[in-house]
C-alpha atoms as a PDB file:
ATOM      1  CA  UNK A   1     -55.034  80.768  16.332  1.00  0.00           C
ATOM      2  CA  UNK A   2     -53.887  82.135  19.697  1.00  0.00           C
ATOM      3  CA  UNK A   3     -50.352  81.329  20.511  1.00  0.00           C
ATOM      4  CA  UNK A   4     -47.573  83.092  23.175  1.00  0.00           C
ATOM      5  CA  UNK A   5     -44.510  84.673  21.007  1.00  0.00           C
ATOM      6  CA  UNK A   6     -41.327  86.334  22.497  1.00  0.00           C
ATOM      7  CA  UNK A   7     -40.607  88.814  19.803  1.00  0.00           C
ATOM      8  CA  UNK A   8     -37.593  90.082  21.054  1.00  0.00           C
ATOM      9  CA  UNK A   9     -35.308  90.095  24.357  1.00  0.00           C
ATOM     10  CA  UNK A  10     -37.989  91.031  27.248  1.00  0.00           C
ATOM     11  CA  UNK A  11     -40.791  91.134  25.209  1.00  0.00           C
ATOM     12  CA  UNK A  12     -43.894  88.786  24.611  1.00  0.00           C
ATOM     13  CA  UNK A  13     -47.157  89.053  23.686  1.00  0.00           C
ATOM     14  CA  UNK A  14     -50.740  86.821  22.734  1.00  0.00           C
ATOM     15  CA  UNK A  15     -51.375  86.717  18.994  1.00  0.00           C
ATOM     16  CA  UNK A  16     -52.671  85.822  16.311  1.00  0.00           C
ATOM     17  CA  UNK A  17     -50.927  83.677  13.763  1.00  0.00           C
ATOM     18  CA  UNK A  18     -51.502  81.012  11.324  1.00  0.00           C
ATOM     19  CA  UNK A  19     -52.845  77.403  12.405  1.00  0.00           C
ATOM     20  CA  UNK A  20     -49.305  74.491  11.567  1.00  0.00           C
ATOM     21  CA  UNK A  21     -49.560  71.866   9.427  1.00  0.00           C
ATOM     22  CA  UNK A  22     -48.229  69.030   9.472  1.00  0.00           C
ATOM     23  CA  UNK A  23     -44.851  67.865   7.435  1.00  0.00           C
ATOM     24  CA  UNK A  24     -44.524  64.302   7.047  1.00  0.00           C
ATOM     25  CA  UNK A  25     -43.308  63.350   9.840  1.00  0.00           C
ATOM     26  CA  UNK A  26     -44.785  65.628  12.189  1.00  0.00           C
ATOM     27  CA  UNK A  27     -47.981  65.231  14.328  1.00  0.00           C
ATOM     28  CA  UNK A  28     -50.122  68.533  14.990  1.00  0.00           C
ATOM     29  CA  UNK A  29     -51.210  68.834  18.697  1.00  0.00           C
ATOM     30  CA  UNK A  30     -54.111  70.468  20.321  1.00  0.00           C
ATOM     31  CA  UNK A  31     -52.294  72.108  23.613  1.00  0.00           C
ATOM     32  CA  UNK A  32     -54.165  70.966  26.817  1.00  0.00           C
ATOM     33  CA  UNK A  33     -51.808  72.283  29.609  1.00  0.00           C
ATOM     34  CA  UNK A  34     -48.185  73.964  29.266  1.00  0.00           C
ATOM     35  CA  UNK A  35     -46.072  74.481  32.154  1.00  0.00           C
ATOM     36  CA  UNK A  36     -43.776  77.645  32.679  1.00  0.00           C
ATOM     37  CA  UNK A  37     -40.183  76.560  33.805  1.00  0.00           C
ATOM     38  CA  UNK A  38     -37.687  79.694  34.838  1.00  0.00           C
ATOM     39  CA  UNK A  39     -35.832  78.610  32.043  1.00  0.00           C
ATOM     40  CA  UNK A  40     -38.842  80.340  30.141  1.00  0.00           C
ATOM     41  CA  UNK A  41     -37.078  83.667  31.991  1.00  0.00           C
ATOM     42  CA  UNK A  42     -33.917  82.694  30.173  1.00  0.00           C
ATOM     43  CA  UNK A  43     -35.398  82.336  26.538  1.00  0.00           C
ATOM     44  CA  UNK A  44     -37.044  85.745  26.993  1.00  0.00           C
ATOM     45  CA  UNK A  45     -34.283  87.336  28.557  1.00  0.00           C
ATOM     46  CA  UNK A  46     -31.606  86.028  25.265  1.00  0.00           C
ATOM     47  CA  UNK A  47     -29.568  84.013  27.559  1.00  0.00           C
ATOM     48  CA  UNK A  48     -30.619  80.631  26.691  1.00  0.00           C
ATOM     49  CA  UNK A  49     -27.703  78.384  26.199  1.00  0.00           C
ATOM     50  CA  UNK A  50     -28.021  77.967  22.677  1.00  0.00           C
ATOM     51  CA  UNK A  51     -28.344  80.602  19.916  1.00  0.00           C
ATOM     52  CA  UNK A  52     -32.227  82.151  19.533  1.00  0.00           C
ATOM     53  CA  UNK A  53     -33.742  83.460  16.595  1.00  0.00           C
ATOM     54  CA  UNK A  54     -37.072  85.649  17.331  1.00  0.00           C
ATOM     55  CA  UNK A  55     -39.683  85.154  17.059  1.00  0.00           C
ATOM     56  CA  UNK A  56     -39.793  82.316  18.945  1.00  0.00           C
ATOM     57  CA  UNK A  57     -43.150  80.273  20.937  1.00  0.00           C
ATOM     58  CA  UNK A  58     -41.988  78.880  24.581  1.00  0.00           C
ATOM     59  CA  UNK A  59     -43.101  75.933  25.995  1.00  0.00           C
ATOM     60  CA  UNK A  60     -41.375  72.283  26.466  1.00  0.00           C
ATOM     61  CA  UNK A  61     -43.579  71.421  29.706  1.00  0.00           C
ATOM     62  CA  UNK A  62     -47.027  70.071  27.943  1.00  0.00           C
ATOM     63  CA  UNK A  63     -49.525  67.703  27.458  1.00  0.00           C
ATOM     64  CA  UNK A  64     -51.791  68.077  24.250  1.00  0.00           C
ATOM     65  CA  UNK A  65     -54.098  65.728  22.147  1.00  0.00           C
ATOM     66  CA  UNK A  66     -53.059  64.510  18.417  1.00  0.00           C
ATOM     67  CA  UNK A  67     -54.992  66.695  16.215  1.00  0.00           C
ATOM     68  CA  UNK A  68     -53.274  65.687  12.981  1.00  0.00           C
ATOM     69  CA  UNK A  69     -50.761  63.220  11.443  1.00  0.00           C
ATOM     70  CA  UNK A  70     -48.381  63.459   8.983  1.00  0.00           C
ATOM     71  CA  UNK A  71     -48.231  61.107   6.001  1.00  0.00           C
ATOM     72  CA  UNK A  72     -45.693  59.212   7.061  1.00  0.00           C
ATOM     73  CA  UNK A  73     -46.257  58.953  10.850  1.00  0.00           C
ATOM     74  CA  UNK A  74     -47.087  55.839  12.653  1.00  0.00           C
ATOM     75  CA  UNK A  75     -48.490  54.848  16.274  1.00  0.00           C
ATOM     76  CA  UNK A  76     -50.660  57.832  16.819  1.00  0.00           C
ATOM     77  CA  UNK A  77     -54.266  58.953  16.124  1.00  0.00           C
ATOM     78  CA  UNK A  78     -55.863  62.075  16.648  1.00  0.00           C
ATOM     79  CA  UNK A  79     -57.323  62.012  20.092  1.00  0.00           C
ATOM     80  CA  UNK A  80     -54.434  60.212  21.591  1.00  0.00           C
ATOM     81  CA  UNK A  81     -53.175  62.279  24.812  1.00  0.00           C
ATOM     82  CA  UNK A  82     -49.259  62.919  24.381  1.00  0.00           C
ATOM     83  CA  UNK A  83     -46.436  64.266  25.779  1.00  0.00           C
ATOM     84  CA  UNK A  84     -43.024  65.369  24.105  1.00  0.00           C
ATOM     85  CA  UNK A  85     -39.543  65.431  24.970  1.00  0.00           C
ATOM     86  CA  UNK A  86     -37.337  68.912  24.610  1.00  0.00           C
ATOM     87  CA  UNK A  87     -33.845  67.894  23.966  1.00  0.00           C
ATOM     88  CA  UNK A  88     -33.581  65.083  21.869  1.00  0.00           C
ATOM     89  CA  UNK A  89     -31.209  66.861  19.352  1.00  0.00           C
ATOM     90  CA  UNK A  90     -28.110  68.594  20.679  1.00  0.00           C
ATOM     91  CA  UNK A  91     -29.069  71.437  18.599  1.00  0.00           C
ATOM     92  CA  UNK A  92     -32.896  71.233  18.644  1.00  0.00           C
ATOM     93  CA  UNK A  93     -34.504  72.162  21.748  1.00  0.00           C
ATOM     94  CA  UNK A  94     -38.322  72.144  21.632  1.00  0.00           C
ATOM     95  CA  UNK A  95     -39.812  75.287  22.962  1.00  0.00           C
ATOM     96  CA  UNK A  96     -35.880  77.175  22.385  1.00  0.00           C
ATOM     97  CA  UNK A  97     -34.440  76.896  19.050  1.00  0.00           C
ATOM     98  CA  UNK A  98     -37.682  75.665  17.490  1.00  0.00           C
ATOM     99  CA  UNK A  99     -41.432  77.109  18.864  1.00  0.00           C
ATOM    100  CA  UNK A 100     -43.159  75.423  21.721  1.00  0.00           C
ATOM    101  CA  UNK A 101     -45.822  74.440  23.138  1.00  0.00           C
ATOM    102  CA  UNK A 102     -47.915  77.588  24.233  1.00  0.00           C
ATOM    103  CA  UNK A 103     -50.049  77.630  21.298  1.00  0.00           C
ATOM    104  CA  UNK A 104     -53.468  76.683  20.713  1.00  0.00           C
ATOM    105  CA  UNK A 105     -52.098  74.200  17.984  1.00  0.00           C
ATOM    106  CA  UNK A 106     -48.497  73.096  16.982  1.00  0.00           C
ATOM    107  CA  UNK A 107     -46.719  70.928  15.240  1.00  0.00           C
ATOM    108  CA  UNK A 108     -43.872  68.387  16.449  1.00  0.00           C
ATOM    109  CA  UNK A 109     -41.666  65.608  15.161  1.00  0.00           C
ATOM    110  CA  UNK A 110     -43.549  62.166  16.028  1.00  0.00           C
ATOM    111  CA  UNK A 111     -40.147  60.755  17.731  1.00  0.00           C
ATOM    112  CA  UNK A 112     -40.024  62.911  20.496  1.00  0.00           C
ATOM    113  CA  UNK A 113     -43.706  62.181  21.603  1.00  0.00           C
ATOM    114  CA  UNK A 114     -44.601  59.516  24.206  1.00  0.00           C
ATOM    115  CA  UNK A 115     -48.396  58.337  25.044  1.00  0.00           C
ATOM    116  CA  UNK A 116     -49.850  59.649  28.229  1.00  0.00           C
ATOM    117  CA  UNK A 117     -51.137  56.577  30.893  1.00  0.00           C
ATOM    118  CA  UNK A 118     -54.580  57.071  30.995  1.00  0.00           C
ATOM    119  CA  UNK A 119     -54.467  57.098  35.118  1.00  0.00           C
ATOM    120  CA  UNK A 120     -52.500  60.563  34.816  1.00  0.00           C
ATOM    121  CA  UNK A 121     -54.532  63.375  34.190  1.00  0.00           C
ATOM    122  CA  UNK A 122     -53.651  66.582  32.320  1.00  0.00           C
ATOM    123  CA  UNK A 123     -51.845  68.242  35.302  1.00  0.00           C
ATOM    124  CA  UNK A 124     -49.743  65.616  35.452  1.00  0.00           C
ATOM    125  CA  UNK A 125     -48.991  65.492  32.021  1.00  0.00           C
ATOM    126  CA  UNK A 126     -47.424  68.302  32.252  1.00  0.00           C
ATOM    127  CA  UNK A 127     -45.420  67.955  34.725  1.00  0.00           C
ATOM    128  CA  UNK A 128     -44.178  65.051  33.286  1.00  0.00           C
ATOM    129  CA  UNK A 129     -41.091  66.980  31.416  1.00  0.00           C
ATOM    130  CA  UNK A 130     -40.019  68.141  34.804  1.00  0.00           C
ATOM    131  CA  UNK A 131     -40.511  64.511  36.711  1.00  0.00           C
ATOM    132  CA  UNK A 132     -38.656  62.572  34.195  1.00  0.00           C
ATOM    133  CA  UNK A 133     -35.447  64.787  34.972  1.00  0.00           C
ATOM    134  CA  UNK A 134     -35.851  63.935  39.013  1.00  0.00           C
ATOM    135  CA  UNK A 135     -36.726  60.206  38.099  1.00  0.00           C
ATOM    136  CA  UNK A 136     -33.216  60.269  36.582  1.00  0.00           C
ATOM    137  CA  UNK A 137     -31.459  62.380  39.252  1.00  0.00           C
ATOM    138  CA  UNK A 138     -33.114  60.129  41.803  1.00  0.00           C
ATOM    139  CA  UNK A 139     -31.736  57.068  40.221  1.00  0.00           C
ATOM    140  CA  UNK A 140     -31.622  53.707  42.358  1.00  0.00           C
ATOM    141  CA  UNK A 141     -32.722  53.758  45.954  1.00  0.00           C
ATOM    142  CA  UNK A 142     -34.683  51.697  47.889  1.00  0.00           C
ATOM    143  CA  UNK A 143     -36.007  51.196  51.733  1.00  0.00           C
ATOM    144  CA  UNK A 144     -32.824  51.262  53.059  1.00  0.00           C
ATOM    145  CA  UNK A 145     -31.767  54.737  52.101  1.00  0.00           C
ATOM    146  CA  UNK A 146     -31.800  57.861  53.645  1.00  0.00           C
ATOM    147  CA  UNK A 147     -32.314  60.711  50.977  1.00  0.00           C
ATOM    148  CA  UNK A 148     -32.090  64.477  51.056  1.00  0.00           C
ATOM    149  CA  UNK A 149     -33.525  66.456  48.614  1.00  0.00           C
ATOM    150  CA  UNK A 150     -32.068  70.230  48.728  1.00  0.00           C
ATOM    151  CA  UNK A 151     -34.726  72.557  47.489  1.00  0.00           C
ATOM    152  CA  UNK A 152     -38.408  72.013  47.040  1.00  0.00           C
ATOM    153  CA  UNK A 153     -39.192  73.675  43.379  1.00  0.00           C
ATOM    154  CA  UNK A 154     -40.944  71.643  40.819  1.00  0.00           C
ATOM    155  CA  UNK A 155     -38.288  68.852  39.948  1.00  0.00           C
ATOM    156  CA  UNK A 156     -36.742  68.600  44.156  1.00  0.00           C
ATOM    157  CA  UNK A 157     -40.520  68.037  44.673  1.00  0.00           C
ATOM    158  CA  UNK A 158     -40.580  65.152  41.618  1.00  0.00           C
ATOM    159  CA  UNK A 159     -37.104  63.709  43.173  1.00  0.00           C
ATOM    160  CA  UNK A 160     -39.335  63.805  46.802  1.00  0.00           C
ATOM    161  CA  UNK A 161     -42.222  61.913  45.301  1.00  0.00           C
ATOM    162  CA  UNK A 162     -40.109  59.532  43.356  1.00  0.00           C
ATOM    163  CA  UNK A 163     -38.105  58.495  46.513  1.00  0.00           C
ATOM    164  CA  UNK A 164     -40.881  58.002  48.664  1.00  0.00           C
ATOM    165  CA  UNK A 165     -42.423  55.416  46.398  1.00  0.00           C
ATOM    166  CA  UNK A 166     -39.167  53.707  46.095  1.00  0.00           C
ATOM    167  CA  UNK A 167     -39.235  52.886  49.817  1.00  0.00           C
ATOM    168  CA  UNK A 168     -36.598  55.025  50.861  1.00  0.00           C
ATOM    169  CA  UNK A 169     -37.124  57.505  53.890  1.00  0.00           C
ATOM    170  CA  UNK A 170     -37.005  61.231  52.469  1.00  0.00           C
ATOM    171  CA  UNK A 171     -35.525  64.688  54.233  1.00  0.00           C
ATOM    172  CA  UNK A 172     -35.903  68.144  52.520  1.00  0.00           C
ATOM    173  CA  UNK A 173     -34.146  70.764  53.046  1.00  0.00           C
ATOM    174  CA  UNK A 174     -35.853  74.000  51.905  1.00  0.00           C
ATOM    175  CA  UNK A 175     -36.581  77.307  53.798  1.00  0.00           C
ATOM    176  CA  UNK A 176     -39.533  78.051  53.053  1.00  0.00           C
ATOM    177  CA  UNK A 177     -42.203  76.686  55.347  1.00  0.00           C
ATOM    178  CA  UNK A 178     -45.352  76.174  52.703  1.00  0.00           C
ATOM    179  CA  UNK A 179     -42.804  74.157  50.328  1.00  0.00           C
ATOM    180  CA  UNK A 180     -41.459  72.391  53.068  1.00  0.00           C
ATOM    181  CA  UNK A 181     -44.784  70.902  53.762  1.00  0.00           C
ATOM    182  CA  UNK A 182     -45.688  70.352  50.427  1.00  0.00           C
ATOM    183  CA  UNK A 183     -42.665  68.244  50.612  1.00  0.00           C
ATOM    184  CA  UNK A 184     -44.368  66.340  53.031  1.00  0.00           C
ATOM    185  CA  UNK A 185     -47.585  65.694  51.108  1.00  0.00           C
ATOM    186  CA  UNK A 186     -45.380  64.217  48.452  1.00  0.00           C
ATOM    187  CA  UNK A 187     -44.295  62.008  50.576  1.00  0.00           C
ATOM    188  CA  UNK A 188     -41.208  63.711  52.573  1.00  0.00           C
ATOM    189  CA  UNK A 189     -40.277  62.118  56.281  1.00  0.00           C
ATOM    190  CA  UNK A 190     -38.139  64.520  57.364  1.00  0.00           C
ATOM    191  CA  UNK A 191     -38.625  68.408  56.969  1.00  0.00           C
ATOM    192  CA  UNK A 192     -35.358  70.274  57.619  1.00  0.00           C
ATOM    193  CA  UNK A 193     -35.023  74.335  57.358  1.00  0.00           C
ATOM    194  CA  UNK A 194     -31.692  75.394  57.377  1.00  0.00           C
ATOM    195  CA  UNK A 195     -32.203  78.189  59.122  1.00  0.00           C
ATOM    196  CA  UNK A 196     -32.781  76.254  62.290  1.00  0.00           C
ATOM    197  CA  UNK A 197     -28.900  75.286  62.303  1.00  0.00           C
ATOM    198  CA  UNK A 198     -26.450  73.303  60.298  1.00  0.00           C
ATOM    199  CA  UNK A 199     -27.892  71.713  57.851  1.00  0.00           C
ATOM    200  CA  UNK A 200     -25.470  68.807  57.988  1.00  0.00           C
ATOM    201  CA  UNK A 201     -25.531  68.542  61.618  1.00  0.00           C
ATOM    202  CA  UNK A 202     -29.196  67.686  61.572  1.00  0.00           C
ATOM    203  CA  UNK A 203     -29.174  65.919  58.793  1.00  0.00           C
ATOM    204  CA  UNK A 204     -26.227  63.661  61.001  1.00  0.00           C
ATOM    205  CA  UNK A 205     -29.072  64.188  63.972  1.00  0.00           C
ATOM    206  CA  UNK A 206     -31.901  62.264  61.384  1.00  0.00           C
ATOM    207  CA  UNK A 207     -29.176  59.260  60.369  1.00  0.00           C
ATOM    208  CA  UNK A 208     -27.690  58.249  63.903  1.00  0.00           C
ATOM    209  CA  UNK A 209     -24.705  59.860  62.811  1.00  0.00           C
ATOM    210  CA  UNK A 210     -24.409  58.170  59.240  1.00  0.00           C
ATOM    211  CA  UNK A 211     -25.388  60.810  57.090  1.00  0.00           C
ATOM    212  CA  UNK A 212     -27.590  60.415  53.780  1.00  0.00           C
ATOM    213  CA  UNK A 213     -27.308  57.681  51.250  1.00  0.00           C
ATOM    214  CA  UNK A 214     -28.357  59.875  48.023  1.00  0.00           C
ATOM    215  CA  UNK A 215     -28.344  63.236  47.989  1.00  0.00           C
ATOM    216  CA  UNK A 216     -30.562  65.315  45.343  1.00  0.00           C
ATOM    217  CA  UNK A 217     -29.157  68.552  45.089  1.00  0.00           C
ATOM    218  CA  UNK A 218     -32.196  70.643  42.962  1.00  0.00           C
ATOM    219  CA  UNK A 219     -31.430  74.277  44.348  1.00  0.00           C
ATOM    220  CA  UNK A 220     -28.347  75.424  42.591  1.00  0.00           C
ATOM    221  CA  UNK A 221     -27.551  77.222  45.383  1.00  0.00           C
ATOM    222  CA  UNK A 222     -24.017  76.825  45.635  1.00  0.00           C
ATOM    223  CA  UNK A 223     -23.766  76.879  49.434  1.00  0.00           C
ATOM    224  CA  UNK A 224     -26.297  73.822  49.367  1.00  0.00           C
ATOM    225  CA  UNK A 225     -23.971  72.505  46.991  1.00  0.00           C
ATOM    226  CA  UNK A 226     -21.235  72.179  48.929  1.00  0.00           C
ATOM    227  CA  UNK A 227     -23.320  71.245  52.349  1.00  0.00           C
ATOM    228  CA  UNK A 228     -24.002  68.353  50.181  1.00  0.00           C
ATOM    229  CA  UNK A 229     -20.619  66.891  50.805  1.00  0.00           C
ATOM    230  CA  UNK A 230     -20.995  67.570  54.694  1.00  0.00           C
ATOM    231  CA  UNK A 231     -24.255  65.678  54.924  1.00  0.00           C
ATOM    232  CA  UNK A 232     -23.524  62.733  52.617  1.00  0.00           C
ATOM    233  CA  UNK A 233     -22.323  59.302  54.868  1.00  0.00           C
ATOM    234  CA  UNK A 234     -19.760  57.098  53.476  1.00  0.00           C
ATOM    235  CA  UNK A 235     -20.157  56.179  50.212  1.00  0.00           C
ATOM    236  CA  UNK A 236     -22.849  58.280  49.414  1.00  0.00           C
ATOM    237  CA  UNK A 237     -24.469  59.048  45.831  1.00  0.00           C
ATOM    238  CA  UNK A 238     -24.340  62.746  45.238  1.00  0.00           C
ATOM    239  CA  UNK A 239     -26.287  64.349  42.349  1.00  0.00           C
ATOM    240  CA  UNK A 240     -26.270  68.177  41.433  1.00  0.00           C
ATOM    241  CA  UNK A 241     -29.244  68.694  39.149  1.00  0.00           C
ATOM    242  CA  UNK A 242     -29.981  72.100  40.078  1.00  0.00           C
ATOM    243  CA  UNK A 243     -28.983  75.473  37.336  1.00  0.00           C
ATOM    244  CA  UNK A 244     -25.780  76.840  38.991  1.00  0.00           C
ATOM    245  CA  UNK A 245     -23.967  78.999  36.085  1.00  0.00           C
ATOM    246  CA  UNK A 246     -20.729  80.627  37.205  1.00  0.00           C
ATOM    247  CA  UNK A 247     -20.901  80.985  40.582  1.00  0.00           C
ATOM    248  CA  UNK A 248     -18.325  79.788  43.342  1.00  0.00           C
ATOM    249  CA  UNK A 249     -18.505  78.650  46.667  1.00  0.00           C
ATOM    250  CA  UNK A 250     -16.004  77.299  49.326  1.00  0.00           C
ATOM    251  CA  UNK A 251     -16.377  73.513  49.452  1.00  0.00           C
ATOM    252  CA  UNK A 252     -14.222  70.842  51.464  1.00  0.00           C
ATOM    253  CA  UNK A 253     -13.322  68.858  48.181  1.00  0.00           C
ATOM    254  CA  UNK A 254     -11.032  66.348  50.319  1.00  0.00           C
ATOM    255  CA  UNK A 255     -14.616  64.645  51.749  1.00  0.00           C
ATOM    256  CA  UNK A 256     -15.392  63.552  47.908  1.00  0.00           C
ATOM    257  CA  UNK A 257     -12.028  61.042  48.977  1.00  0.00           C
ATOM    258  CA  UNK A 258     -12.107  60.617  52.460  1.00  0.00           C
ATOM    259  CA  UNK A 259     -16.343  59.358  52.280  1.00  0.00           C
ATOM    260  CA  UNK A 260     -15.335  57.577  49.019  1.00  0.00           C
ATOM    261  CA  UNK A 261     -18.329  59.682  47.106  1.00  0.00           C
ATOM    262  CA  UNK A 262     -20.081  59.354  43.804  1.00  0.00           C
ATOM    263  CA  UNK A 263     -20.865  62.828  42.205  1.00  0.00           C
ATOM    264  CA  UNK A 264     -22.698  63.292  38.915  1.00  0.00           C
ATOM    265  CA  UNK A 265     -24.434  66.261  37.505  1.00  0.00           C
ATOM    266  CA  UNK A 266     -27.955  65.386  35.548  1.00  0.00           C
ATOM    267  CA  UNK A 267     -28.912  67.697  32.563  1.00  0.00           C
ATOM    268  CA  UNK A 268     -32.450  66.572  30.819  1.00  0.00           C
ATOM    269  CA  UNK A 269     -33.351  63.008  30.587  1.00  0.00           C
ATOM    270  CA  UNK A 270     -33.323  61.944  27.160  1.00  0.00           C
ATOM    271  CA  UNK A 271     -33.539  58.147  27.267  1.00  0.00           C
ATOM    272  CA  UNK A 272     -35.627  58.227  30.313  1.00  0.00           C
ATOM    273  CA  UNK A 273     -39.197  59.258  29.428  1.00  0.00           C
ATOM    274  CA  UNK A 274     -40.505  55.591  28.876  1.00  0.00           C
ATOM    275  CA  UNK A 275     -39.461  54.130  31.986  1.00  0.00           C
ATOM    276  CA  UNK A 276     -40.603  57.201  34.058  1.00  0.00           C
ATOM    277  CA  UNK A 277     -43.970  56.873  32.376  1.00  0.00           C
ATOM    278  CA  UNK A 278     -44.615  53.645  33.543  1.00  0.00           C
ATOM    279  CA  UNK A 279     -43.494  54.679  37.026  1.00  0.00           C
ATOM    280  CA  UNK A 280     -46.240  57.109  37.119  1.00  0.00           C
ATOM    281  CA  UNK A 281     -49.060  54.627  35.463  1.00  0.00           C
ATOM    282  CA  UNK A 282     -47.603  52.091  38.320  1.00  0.00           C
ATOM    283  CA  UNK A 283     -47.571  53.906  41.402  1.00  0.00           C
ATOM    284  CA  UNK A 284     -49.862  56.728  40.340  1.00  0.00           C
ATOM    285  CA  UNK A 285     -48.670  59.514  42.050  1.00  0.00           C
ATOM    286  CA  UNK A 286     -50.561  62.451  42.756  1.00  0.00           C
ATOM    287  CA  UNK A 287     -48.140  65.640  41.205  1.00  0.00           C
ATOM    288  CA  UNK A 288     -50.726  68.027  41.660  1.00  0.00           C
ATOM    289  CA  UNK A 289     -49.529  69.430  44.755  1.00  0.00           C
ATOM    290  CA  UNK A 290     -46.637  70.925  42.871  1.00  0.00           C
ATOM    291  CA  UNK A 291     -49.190  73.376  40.488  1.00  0.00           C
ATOM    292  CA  UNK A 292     -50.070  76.563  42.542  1.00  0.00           C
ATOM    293  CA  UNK A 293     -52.403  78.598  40.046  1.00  0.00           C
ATOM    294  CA  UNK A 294     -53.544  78.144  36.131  1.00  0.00           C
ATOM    295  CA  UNK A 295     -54.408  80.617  33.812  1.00  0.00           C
ATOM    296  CA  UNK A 296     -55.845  80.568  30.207  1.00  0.00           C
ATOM    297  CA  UNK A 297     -53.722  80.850  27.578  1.00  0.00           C
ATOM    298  CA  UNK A 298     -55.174  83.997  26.496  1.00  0.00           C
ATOM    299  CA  UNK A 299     -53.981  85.452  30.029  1.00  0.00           C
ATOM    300  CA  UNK A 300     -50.671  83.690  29.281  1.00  0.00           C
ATOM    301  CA  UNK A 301     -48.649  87.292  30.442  1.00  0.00           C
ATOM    302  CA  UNK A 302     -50.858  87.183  33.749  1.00  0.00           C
ATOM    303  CA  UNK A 303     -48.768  83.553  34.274  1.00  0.00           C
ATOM    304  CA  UNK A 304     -45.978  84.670  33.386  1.00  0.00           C
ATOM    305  CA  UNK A 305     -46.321  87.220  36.051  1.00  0.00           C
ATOM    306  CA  UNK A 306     -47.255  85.144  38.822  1.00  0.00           C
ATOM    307  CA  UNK A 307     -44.455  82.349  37.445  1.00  0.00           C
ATOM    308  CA  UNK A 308     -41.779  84.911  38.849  1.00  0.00           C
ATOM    309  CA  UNK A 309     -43.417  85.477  42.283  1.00  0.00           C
ATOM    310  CA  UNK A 310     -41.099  82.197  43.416  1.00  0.00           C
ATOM    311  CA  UNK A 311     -42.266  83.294  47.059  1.00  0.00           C
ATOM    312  CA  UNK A 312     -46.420  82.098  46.718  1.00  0.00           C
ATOM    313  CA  UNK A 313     -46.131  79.849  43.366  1.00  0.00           C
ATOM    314  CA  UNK A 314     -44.498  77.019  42.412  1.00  0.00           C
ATOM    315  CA  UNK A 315     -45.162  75.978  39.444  1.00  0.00           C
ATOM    316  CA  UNK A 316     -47.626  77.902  37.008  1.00  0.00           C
ATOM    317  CA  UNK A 317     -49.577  76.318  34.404  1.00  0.00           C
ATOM    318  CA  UNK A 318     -51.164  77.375  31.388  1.00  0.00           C
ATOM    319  CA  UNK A 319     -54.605  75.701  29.792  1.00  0.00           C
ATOM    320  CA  UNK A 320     -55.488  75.672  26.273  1.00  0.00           C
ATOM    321  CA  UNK A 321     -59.537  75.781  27.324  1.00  0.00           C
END
């Protein structure tokens, strides 16, 4: 079978290897639609945060169908669409330490799997990986909160989405136009480039004056970071979900008193996939504004490709057809 395989640090390739089977409690899945995530970049590059051996198959954003169960696996069937969470084990991250999902087949414990609602189709699937992570940054909001969402990549356009159908009025803050208004598709009120002034000032200019209730922070840019603290009102729920490794930026730490803030950081979302499932069955939101191209997976190095050209794409997918 076909399947994508970094070999080494900056290397990858389409080949040939041998078609999984399953151990006992494993299920072997047909791949249907794999996303690339820049953490893909990482895992290539050697500087994923765990150790790597090579040669190792990438993939932890997917939606397949059951081809095969192991002996002692309950609740699925071949045929039954899935999806599969990437960090259940501190030291076991699917698509990382263990291969992925890029593969015409593969194999994958049945515990980190979750059925797919039949209302989401397999574009949504898999994005699902990515959405469950904003669910959880998003966290508890309603129509009475204002929330800004810094930075409109895959999972600040999942936090959009998933505040908008909680009722709450949504602002993004992003500089690039196109993203900005696919912001708004998702359901963003409010489009804000900061290059059009201060950032907090306008986001002060939105609120009356109050400033935002919940604050998504899914750039890692650390000046956004700390403009975070600026534009939250009193009281506000701050949370920093986007990659920020080592770098430093000025920030007025006194606000975090003075507006009596909450701050959290959100890594993953183990625990969460069920519930955010059944948000997307229930309000069947349409993620599909988030994909930007798809390639077969036997042009898998063409997606990689246009996966790095963050100026026109998004997010790239990859289809097993």
């Amino acid at each position: 079978m076909k399947a994508v395989q970094f070999s080494k640090p900056g290397q990858a390739a389409v080949v040939d290897i041998d078609e999984p089977k399953p151990g006992p409690n494993d299920v072997i899945v047909r791949s249907r639609r794999v996303g690339i995530c820049h953490s893909d970049f990482d895992l290539l590059a050697g500087k994923y945060i765990l150790p790597i051996e090579y040669p190792i198959t990438p993939g932890h954003e997917w939606v397949g169908e059951v081809a095969a169960v192991g002996e002692a696996v309950q609740g699925f069937s071949p045929g039954d669409r899935v999806v599969g969470e990437c960090s259940v084990a501190d030291d076991q991250h699917f698509g990382f330490t263990i291969n992925g999902a890029m593969a015409e087949y593969f194999p994958v414990p049945a515990a980190w799997l979750h059925h797919l609602p039949d209302n989401c189709n397999d574009t949504v699937g898999a994005l699902v990986e990515p959405f469950t992570v904003a669910y959880a940054a998003v966290g508890s909001v309603d129509g009475s909160d204002t929330v800004a969402v810094f930075g409109a990549g895959p999972i600040g356009l999942c936090a959009v989405a998933t505040a908008a159908r909680k009722g709450a009025r949504v602002v993004i803050v992003e500089p690039d136009a196109q993203r900005r208004e696919t912001a708004r598709s998702l359901g963003a009120e409010e489009l804000v480039d900061p290059a059009a002034g201060d950032v907090a000032e306008q986001i002060r200019e939105l609120t009356g004056g109050r400033g935002a209730d919940a604050l998504i922070e899914a750039s890692g840019n650390p000046a956004a970071m700390a403009t975070t603290l600026l534009a939250a009102g009193y009281g506000a729920r701050i949370t920093n979900v986007g990659i920020n490794v080592g770098n430093e930026q000025p920030a007025r730490l006194g606000l975090i008193v003075e507006k009596s803030l909450s701050i959290r950081g959100q890594v993953g979302s183990v625990g969460v996939w069920p519930a955010a499932l059944r948000f997307l069955e229930r309000t069947g939101i349409d993620l599909e504004p988030i994909v930007s191209k798809q390639f077969a997976l036997t042009d898998a190095l063409a997606a990689f490709e246009a996966a790095e050209d963050r100026r026109n794409n998004i997010k790239v997918h990859v289809a097993n057809v």
